[in-house]
N, C-alpha and C. Protein backbone atom coordinates (compact mmCIF):
# COMPACT_ATOMS: atom_id res chain seq x y z
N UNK A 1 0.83 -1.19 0.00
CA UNK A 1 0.00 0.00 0.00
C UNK A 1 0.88 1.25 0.00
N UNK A 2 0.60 2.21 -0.84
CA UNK A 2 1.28 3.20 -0.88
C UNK A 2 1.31 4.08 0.35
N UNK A 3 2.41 4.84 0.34
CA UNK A 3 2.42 5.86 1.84
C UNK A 3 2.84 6.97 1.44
N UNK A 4 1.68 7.89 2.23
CA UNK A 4 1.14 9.26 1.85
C UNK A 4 1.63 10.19 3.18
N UNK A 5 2.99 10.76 2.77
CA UNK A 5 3.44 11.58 3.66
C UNK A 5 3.39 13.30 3.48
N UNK A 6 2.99 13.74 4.47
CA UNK A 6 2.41 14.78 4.48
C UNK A 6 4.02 15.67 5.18
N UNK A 7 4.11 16.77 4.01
CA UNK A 7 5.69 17.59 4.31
C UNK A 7 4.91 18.96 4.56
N UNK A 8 5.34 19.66 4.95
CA UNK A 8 5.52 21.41 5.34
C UNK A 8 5.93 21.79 3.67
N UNK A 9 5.36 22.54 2.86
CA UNK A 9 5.86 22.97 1.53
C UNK A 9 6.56 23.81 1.42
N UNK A 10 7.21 24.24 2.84
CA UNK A 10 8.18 25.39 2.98
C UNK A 10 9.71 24.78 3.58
N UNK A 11 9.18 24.16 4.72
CA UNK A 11 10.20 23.55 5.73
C UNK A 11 9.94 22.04 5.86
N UNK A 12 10.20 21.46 5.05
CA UNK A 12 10.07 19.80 5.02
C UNK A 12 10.84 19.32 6.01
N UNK A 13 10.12 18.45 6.90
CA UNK A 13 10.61 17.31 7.72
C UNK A 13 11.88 16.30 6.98
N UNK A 14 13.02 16.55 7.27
CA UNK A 14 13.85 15.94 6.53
C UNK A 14 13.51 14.39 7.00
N UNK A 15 13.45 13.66 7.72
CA UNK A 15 13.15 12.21 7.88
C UNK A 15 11.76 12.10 7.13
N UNK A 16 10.87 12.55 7.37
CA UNK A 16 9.83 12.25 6.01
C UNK A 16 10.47 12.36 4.48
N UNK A 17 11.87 12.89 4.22
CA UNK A 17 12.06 13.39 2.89
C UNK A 17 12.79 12.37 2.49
N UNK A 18 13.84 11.75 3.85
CA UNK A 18 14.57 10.70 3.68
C UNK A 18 14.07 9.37 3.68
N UNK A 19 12.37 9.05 4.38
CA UNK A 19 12.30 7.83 4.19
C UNK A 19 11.32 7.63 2.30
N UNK A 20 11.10 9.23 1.64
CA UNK A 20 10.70 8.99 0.83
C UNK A 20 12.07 8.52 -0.37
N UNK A 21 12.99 8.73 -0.01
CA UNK A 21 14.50 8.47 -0.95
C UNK A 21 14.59 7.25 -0.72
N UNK A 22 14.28 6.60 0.36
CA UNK A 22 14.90 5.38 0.69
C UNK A 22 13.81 4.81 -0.53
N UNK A 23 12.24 4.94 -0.24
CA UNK A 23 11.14 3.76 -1.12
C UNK A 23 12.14 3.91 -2.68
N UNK A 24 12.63 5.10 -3.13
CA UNK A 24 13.01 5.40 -4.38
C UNK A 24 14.22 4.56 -4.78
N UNK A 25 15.07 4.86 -4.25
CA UNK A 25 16.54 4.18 -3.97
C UNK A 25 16.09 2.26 -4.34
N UNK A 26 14.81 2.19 -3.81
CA UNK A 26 14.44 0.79 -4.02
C UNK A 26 13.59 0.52 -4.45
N UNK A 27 13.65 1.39 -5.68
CA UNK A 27 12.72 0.86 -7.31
C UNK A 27 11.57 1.66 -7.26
N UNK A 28 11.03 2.51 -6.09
CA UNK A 28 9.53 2.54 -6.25
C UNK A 28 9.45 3.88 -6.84
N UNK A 29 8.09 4.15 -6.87
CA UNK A 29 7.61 4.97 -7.89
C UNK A 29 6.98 6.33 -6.82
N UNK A 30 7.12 7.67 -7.26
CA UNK A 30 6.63 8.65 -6.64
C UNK A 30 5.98 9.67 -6.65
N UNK A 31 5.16 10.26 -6.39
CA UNK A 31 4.07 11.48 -6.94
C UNK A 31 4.83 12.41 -5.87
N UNK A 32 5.72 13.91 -7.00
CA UNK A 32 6.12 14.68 -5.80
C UNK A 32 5.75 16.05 -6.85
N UNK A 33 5.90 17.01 -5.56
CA UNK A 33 5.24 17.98 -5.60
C UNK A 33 6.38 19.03 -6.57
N UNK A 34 5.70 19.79 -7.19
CA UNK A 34 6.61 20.79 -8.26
C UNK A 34 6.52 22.03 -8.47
N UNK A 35 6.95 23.07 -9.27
CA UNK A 35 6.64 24.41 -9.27
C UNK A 35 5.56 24.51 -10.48
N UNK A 36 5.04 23.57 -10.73
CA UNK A 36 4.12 23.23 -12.20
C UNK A 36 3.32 21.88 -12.27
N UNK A 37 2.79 21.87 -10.95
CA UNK A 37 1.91 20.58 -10.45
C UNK A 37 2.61 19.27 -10.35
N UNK A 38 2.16 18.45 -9.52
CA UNK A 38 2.59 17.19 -8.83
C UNK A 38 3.11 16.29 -10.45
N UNK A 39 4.11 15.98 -10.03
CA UNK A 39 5.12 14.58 -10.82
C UNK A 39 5.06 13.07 -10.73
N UNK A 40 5.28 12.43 -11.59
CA UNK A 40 5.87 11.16 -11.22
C UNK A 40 6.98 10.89 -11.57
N UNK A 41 7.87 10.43 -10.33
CA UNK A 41 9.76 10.62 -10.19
C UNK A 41 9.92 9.30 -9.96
N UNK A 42 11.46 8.89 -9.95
CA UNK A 42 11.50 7.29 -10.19
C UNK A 42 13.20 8.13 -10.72
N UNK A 43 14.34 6.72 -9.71
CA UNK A 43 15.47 6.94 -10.22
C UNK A 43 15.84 6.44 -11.48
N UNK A 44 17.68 7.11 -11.57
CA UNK A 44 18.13 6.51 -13.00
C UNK A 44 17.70 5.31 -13.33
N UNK A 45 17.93 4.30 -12.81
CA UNK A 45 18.29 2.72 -12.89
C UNK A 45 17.08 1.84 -12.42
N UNK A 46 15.95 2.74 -12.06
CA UNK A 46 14.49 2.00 -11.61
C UNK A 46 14.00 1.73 -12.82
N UNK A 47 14.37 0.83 -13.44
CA UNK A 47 13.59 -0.11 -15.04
C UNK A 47 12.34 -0.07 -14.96
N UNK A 48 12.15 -0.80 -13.43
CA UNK A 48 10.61 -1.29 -13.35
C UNK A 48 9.70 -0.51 -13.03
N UNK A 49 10.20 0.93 -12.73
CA UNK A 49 9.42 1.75 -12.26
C UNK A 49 9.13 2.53 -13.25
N UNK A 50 9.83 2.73 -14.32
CA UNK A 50 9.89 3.65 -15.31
C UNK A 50 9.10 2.84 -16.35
N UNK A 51 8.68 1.36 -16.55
CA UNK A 51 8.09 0.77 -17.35
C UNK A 51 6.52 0.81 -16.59
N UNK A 52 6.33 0.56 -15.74
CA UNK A 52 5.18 0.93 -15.21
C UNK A 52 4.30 2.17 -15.40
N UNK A 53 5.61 3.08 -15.32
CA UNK A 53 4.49 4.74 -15.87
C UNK A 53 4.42 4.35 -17.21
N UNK A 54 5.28 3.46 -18.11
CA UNK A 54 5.27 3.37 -19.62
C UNK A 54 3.42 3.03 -19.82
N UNK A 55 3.46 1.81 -19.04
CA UNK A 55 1.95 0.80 -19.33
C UNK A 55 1.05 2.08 -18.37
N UNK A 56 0.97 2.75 -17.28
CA UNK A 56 -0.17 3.57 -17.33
C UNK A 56 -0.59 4.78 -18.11
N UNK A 57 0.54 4.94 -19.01
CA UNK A 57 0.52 6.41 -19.72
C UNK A 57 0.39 6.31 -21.08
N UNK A 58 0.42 4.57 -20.38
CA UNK A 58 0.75 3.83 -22.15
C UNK A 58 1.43 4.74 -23.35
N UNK A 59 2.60 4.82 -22.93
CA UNK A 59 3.66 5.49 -23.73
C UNK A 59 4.54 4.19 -24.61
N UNK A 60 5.49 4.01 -25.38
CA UNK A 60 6.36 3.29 -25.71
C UNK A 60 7.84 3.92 -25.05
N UNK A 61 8.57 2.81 -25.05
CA UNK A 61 10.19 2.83 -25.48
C UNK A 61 10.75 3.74 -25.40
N UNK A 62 10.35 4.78 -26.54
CA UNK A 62 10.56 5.87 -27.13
C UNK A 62 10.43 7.09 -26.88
N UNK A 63 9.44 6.99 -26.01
CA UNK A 63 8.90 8.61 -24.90
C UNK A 63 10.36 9.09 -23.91
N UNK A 64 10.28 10.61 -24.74
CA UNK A 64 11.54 11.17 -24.00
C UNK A 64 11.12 11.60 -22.40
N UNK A 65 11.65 11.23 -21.05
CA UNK A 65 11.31 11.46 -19.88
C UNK A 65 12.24 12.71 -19.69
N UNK A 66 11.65 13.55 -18.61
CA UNK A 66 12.22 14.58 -18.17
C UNK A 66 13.17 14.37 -16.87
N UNK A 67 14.64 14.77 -16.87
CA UNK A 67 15.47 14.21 -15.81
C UNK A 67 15.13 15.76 -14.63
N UNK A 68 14.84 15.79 -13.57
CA UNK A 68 14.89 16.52 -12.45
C UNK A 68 16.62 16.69 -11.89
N UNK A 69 17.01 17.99 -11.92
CA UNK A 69 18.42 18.09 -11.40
C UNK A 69 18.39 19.39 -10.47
N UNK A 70 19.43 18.80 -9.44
CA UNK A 70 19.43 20.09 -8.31
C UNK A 70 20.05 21.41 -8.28
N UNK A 71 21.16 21.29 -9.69
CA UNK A 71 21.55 22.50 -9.64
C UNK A 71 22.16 22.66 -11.52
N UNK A 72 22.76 24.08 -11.77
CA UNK A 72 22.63 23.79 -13.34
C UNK A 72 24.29 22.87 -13.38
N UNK A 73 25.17 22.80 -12.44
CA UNK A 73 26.60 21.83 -12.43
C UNK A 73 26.10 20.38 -13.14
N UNK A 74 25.33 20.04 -12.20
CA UNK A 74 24.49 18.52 -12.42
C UNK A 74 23.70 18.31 -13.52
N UNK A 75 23.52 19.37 -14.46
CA UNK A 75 22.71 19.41 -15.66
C UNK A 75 23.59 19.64 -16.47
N UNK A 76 25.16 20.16 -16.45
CA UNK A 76 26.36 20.34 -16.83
C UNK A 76 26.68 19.18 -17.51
N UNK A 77 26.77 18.08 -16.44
CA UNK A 77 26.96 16.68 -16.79
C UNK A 77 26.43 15.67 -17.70
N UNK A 78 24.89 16.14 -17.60
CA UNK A 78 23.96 15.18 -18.46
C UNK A 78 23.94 15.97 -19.94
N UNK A 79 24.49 17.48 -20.59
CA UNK A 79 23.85 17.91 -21.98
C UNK A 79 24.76 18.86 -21.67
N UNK A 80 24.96 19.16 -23.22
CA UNK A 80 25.95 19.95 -23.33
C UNK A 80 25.29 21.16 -23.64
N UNK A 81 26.33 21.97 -22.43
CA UNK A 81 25.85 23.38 -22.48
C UNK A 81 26.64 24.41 -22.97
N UNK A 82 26.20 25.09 -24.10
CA UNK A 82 26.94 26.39 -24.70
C UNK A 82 26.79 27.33 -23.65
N UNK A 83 28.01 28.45 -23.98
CA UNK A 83 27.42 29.57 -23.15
C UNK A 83 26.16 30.35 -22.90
N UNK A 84 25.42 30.39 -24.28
CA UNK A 84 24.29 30.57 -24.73
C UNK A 84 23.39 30.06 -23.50
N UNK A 85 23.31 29.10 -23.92
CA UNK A 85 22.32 28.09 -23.13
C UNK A 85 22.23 27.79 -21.57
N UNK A 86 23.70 27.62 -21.15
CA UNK A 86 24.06 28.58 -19.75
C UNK A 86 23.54 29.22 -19.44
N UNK A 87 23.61 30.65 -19.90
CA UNK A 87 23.06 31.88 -19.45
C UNK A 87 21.66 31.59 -19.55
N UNK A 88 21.09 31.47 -20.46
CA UNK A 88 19.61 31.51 -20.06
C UNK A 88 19.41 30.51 -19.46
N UNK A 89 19.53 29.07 -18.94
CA UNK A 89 18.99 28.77 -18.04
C UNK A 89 19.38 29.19 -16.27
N UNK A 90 20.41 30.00 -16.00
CA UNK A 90 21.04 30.41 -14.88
C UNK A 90 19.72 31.46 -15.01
N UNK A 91 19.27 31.99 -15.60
CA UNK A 91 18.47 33.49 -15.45
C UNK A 91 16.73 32.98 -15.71
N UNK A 92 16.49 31.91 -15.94
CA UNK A 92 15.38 31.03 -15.76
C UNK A 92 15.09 29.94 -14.77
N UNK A 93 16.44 29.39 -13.73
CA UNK A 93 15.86 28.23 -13.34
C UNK A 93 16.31 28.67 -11.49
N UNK A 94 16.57 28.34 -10.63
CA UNK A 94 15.03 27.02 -10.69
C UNK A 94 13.86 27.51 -10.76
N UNK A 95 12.85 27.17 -11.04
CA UNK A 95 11.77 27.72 -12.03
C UNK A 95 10.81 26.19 -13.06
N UNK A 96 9.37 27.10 -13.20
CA UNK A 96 8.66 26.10 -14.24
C UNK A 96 9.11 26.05 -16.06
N UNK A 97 10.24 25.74 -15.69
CA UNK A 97 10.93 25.66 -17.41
C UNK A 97 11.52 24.52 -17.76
N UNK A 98 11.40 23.80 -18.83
CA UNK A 98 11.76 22.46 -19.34
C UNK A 98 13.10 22.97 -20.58
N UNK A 99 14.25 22.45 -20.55
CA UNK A 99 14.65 22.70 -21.01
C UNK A 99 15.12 21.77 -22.21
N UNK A 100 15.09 21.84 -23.70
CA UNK A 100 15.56 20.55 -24.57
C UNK A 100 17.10 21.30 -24.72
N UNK A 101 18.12 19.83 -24.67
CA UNK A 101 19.54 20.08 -24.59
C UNK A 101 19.90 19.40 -25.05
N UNK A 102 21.35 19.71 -25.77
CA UNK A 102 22.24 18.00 -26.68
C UNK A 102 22.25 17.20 -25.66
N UNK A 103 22.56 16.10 -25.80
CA UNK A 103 22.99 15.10 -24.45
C UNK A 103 24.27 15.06 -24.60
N UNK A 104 24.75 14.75 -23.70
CA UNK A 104 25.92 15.03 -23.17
C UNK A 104 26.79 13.08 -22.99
N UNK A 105 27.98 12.98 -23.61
CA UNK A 105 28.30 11.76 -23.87
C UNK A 105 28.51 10.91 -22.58
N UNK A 106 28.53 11.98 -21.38
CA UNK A 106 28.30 11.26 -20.39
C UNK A 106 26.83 11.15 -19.24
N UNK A 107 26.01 10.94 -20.42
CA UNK A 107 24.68 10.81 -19.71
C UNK A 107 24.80 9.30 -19.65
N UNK A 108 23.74 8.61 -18.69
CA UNK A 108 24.24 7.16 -18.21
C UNK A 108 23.55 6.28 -19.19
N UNK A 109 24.02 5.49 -19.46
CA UNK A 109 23.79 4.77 -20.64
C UNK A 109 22.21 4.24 -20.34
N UNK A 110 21.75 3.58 -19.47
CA UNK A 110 20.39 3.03 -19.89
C UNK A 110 19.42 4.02 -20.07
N UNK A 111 19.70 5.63 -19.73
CA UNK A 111 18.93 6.75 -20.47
C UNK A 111 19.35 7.01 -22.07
N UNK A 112 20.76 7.03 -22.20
CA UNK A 112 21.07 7.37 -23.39
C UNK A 112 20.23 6.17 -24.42
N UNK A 113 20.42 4.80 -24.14
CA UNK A 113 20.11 3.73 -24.85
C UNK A 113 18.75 3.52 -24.87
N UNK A 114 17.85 4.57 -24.66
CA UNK A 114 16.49 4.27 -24.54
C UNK A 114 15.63 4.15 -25.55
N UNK A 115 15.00 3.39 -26.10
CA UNK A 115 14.23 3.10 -26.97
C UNK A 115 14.76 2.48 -28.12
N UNK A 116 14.57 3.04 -29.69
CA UNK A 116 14.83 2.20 -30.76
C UNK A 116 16.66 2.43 -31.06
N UNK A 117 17.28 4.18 -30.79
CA UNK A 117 18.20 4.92 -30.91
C UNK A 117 18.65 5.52 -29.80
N UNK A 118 20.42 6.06 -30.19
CA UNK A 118 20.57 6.86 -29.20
C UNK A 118 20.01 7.91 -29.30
N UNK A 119 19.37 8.27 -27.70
CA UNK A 119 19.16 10.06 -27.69
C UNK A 119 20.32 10.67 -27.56
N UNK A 120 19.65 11.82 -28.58
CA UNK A 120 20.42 12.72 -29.46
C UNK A 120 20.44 14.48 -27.70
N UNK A 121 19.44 14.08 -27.88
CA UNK A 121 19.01 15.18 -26.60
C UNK A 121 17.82 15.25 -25.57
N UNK A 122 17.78 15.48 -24.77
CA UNK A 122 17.08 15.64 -23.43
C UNK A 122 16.80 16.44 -22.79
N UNK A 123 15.51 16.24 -21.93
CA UNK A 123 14.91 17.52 -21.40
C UNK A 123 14.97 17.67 -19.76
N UNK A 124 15.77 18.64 -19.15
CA UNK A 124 16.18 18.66 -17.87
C UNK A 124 15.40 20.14 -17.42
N UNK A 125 15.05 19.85 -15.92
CA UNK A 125 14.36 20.78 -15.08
C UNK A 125 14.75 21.25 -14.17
N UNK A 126 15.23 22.18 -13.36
CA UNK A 126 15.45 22.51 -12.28
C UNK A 126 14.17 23.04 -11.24
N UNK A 127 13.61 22.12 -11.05
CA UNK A 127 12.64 22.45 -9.86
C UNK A 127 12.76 23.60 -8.96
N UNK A 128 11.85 24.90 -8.83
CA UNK A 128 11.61 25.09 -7.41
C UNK A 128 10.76 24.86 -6.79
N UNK A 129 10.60 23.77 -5.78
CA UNK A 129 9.55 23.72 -4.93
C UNK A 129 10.45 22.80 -3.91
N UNK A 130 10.13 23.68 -2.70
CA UNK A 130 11.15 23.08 -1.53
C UNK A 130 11.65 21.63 -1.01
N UNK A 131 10.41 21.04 -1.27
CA UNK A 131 10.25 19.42 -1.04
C UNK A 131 10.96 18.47 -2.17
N UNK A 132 10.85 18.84 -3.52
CA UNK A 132 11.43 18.03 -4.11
C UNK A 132 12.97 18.22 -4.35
N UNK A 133 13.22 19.84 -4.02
CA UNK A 133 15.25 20.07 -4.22
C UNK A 133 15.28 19.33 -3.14
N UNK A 134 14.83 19.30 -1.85
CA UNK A 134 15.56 18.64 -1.07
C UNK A 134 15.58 16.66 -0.62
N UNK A 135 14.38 16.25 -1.76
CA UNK A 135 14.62 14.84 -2.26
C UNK A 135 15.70 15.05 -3.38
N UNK A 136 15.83 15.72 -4.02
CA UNK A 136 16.69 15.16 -4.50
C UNK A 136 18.45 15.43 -4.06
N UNK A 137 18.63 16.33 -3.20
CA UNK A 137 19.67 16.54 -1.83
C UNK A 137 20.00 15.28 -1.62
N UNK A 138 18.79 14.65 -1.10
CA UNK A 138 18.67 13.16 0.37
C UNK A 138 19.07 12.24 -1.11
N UNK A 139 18.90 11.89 -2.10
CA UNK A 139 19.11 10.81 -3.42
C UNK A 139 20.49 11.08 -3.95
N UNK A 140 20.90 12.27 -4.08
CA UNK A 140 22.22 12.42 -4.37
C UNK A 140 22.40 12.48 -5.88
N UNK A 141 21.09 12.41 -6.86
CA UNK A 141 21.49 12.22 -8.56
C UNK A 141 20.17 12.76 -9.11
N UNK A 142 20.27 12.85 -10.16
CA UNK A 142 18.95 12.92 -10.78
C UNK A 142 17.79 12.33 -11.00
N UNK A 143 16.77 12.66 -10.84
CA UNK A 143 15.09 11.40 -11.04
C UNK A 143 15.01 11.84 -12.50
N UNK A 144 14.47 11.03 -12.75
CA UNK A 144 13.58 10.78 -14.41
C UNK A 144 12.39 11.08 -13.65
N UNK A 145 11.49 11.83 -14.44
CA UNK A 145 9.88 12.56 -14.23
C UNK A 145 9.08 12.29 -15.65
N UNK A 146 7.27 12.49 -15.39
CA UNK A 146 7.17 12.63 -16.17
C UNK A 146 5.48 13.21 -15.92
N UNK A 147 4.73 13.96 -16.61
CA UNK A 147 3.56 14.81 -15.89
C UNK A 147 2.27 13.60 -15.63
N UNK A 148 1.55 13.89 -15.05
CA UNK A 148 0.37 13.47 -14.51
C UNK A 148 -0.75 12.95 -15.38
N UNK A 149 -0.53 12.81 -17.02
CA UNK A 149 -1.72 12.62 -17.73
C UNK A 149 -1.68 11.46 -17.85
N UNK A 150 -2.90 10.81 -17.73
CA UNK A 150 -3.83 9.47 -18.68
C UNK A 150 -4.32 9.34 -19.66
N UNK A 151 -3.87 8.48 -20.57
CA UNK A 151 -4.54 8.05 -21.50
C UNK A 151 -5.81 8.81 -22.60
N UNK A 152 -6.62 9.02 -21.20
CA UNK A 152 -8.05 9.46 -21.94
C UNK A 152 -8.18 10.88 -21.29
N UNK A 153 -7.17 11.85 -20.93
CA UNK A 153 -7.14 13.16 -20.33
C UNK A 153 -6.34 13.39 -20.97
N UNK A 154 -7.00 15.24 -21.27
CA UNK A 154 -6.33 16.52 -21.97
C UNK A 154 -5.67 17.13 -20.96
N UNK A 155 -6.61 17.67 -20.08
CA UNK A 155 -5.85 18.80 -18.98
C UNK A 155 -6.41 18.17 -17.57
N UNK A 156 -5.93 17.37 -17.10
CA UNK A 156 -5.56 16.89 -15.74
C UNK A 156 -5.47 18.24 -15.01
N UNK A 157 -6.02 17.91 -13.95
CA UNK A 157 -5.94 18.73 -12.37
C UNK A 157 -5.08 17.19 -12.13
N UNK A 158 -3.62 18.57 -11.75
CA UNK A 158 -2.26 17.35 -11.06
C UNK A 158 -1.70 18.63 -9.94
N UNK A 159 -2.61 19.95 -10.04
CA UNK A 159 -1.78 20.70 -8.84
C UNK A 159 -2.44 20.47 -7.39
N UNK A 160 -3.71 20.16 -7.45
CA UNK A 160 -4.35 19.86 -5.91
C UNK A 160 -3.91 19.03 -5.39
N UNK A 161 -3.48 18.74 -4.34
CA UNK A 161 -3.12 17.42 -3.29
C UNK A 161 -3.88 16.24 -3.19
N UNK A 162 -4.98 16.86 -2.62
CA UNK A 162 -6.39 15.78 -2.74
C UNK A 162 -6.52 14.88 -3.86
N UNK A 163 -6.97 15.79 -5.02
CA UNK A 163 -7.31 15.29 -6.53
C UNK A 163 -6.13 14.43 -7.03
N UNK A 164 -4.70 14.11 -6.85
CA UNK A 164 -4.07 14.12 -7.33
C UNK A 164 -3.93 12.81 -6.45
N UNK A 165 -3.90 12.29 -4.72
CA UNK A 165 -3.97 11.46 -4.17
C UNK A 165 -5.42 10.32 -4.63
N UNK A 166 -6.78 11.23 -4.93
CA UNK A 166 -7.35 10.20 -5.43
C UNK A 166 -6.93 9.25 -6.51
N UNK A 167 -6.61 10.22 -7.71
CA UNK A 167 -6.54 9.91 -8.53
C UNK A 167 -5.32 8.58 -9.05
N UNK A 168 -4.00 8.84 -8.10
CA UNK A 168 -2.78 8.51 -8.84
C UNK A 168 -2.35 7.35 -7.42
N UNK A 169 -2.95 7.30 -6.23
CA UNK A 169 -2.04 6.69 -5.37
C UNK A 169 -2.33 5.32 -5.33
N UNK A 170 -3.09 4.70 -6.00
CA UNK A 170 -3.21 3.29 -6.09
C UNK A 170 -2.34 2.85 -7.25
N UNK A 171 -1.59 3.78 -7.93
CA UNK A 171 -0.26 3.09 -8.80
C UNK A 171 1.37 3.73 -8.01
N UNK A 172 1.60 4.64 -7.19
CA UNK A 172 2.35 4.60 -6.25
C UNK A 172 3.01 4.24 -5.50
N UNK A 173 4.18 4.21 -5.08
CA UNK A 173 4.75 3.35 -3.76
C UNK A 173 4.27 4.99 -2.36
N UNK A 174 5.01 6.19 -2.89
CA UNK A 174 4.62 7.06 -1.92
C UNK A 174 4.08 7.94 -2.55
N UNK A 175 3.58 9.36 -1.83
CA UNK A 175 3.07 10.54 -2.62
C UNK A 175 3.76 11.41 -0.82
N UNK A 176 4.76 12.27 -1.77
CA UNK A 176 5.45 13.70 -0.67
C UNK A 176 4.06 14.63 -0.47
N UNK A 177 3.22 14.25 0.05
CA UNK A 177 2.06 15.48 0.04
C UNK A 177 2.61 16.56 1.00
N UNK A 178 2.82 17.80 -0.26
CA UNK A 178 3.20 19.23 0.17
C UNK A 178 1.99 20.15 0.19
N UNK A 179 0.81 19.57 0.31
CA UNK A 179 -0.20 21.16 0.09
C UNK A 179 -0.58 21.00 -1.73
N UNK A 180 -1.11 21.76 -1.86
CA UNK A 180 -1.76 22.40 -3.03
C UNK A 180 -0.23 23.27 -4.19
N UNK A 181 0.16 22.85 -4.98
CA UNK A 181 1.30 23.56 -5.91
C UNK A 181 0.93 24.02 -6.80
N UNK A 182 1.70 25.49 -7.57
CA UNK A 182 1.14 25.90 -8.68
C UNK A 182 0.64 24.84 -10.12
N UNK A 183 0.24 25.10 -10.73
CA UNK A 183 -0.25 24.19 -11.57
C UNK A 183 0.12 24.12 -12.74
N UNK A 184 0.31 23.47 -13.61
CA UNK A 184 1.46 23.69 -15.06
C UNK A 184 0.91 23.61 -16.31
N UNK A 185 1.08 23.53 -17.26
CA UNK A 185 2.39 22.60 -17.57
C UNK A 185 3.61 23.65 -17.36
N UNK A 186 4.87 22.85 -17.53
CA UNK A 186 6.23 23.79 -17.47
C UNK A 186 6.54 24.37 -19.00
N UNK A 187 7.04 25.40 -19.25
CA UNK A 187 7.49 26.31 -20.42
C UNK A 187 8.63 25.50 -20.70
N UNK A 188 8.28 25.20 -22.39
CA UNK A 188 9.50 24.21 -23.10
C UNK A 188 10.31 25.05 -23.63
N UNK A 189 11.82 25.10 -23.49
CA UNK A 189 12.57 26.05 -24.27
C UNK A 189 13.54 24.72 -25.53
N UNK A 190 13.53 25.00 -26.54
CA UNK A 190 14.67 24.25 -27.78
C UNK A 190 15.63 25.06 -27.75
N UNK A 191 17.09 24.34 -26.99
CA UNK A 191 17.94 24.95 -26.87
C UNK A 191 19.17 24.24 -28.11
N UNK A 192 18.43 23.10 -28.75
CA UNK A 192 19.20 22.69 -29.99
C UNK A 192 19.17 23.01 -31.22
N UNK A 193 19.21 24.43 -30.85
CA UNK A 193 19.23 24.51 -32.83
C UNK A 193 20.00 26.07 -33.09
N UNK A 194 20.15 26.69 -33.89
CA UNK A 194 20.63 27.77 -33.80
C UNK A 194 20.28 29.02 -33.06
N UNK A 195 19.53 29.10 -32.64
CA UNK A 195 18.95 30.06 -31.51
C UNK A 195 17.62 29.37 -30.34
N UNK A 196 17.64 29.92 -29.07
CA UNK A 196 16.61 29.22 -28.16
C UNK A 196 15.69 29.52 -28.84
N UNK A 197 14.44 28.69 -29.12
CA UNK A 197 12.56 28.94 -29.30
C UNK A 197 12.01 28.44 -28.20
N UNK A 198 11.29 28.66 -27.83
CA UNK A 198 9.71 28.54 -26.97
C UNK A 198 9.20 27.96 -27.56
N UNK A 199 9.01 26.29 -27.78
CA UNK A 199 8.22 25.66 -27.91
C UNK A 199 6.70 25.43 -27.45
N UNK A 200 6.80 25.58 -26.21
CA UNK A 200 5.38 25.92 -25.36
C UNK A 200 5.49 26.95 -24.48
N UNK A 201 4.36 27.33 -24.02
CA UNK A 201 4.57 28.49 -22.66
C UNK A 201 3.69 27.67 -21.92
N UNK A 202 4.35 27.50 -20.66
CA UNK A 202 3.47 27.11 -19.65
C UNK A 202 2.80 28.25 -18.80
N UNK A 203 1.74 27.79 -17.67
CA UNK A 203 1.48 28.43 -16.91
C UNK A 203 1.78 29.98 -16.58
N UNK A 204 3.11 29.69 -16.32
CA UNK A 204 4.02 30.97 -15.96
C UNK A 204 4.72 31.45 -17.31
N UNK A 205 4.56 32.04 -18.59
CA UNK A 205 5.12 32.43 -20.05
C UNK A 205 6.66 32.79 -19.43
N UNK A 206 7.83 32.43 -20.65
CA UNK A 206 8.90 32.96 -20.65
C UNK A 206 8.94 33.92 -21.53
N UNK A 207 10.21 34.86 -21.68
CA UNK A 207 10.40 35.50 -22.58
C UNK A 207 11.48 35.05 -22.68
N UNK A 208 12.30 35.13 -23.87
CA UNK A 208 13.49 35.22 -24.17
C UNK A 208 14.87 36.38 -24.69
């Protein structure tokens, strides 16, 4: 049965934050809270967890997941960053912004090797919302994420707590319940091509 821990969305109980790293650390699957409505997180190397959101989202193989990172060093590592691309995400993040980036030759192979080809590039986030920088503090690496929709839903309510526990915690190991979070989607920036575009604007619009 899944376990529904209730954090402070300001000042998180670090032992509630740490026993939610531990379920993670050991494959399970997580609904955490974001600056662009509640997630489902799941580490590098959780196969089984990451095939599971595959069959409820019924995605394939092939669906690019969004990696969650704590700072832009750690996003350094996974995609290669021009100066360009640097700068604007230092002056955008942490923040509701998705960023598409080259990948970087040392991204870990069972992400790089995902699906039919190698990915070419990837989409990394820097979260602000207090509860999840500091899961990912207590984990020490990056989560793979990916948003709240089903199958037969356009625009999901994934920012309420409540709605979001009915809805999602019987496929769960935990849910970080922080309160009520702004609501999204996150603003896509294409940082692979000759100049950044705005692919989408979320919630909160960027400019560039």
């Amino acid at each position: 049965m899944a376990e529904r821990l209730t954090l402070h969305p300001v000042t998180p109980q670090q032992r509630l934050v740490d026993k939610a790293a531990a379920i993670l650390k050991a494959g399970g699957l997580a609904l955490v809270p974001t600056d662009a409505g509640y997630s489902l997180a799941w580490c590098l190397e959780s196969r089984e967890a990451e095939e599971r959101v595959q069959r409820l989202r019924e995605l394939d193989s092939r669906h690019p997941f969004t990696l969650l990172c704590r700072q832009l060093s750690e996003a350094g590592r996974l995609a290669r960053l021009d100066d360009r691309a640097f700068r604007l995400m230092r002056s955008l993040t942490p923040g509701p912004c998705t960023f598409i980036l080259p990948a970087s030759p040392d991204l870990p192979k069972r992400i790089k090797n995902a699906g039919r080809s190698k990915r070419r590039d990837i989409g990394i986030r820097l979260p602000d919302h207090g509860v999840t920088r500091m899961l990912l503090e207590s984990i020490g690496e990056p989560l793979l994420s990916t948003s709240l929709v089903l199958p037969d839903e356009e625009h999901p309510n994934s920012h309420e707590a409540g709605e979001v526990a009915d809805r999602w915690m019987r496929w769960v190991d935990v849910m970080l319940d922080a309160e009520d979070c702004e609501p999204g989607p996150t603003s896509i920036v294409d940082c692979t091509g000759d100049e950044p575009v705005v692919v989408r604007q979320g919630f909160h619009p960027v400019a560039l």
